[in-house]
Protein backbone atom coordinates (compact mmCIF):
# COMPACT_ATOMS: atom_id res chain seq x y z
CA UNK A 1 0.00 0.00 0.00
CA UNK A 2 2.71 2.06 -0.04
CA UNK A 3 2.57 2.93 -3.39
CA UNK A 4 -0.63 4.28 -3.69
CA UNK A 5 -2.00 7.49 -3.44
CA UNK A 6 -2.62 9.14 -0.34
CA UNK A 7 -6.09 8.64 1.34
CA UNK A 8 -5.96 5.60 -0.33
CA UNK A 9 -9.29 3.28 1.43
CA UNK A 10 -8.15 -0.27 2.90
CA UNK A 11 -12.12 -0.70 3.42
CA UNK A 12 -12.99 -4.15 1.97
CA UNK A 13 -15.60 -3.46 -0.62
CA UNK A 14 -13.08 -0.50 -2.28
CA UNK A 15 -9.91 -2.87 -2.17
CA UNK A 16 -11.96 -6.17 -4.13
CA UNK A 17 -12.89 -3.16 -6.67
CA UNK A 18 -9.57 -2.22 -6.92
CA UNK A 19 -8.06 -5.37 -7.39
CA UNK A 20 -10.75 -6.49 -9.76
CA UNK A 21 -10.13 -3.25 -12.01
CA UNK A 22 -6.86 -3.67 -12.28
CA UNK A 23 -6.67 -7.66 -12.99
CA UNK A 24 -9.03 -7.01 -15.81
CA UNK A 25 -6.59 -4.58 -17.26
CA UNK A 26 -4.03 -6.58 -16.97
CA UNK A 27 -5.41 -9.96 -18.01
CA UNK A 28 -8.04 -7.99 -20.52
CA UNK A 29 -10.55 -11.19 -18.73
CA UNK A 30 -14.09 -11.91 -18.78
CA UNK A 31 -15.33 -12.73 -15.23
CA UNK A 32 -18.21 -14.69 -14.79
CA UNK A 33 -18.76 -13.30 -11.72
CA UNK A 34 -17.07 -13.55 -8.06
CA UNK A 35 -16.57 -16.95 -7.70
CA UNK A 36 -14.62 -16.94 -11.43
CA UNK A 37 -12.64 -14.03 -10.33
CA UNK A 38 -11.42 -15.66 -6.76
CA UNK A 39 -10.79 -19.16 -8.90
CA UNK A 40 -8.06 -17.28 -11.15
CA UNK A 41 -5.90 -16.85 -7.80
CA UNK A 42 -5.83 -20.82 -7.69
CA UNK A 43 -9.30 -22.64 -5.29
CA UNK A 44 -7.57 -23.35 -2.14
CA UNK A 45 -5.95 -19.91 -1.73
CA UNK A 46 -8.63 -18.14 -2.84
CA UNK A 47 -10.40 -19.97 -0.05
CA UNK A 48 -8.11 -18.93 2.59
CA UNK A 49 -7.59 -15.35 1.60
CA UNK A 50 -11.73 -15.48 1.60
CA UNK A 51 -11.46 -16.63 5.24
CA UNK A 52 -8.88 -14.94 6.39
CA UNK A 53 -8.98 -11.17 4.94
CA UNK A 54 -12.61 -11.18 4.48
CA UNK A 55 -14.10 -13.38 7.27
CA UNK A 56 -11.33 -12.42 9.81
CA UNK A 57 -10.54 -16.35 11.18
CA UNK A 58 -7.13 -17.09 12.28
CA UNK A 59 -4.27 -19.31 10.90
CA UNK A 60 -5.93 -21.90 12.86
CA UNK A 61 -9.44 -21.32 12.82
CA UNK A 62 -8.97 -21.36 8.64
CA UNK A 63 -7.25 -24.73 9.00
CA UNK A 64 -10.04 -26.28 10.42
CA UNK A 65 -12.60 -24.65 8.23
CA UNK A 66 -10.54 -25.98 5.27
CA UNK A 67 -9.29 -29.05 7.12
CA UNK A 68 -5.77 -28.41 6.37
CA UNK A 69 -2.62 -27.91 8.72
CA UNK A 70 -2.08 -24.18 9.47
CA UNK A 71 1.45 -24.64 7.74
CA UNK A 72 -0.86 -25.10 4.69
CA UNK A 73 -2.94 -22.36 5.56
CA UNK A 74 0.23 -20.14 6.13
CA UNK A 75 1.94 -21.30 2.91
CA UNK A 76 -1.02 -20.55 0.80
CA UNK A 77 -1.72 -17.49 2.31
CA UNK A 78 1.65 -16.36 1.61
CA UNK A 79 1.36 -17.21 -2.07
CA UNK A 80 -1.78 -15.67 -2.67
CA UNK A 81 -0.24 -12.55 -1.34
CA UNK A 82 2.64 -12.39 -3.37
CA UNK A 83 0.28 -13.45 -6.63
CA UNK A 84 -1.89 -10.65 -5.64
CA UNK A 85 0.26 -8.15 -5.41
CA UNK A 86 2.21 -8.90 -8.72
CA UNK A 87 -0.83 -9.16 -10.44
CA UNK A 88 -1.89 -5.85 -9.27
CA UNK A 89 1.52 -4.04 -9.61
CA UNK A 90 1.81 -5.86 -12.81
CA UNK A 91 5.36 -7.31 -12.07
CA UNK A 92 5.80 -10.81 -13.35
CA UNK A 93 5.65 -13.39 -10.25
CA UNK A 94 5.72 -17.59 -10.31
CA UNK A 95 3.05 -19.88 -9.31
């Protein structure tokens, strides 16, 4: 968040709309909808940046949700950050 512009809103609703904007000008896609848009970050991250930015559960509470180990949880999470914020500062990243 550095980069952006001062006054810059971390409220949820403003950052998904951010994000969304700028993955469809970078990938020029078609979504479907939200659950196409959260698939293209790869299903089991998207689930557990769902659960964890958006729902507010912990490493752990996420791992049971998901029934995965928090290492999973934390591993994932850590790779959908970094693929999010490529794909938004349109650096290229790996999988």
């Amino acid at each position: 968040m550095r980069g952006e512009r001062p006054g810059y809103t971390l409220q949820t609703t403003a950052l998904l709309h951010e994000a969304y904007l700028r993955l469809r000008r970078t990938q020029n896609a078609e979504w479907q909808g939200r659950t196409h848009f959260l698939a293209a970050a790869d299903e089991r991250k998207a689930k557990v940046v769902e659960l964890r930015f958006f729902g507010g559960l912990t490493v752990e509470e996420t791992a049971d949700v998901l029934e995965i180990s928090p290492e999973t949880v934390m591993r994932d999470w850590k790779h959908a950050k970094v693929w999010l914020k490529a794909e938004l500062s349109g650096a290229p990243h790996e999988t």
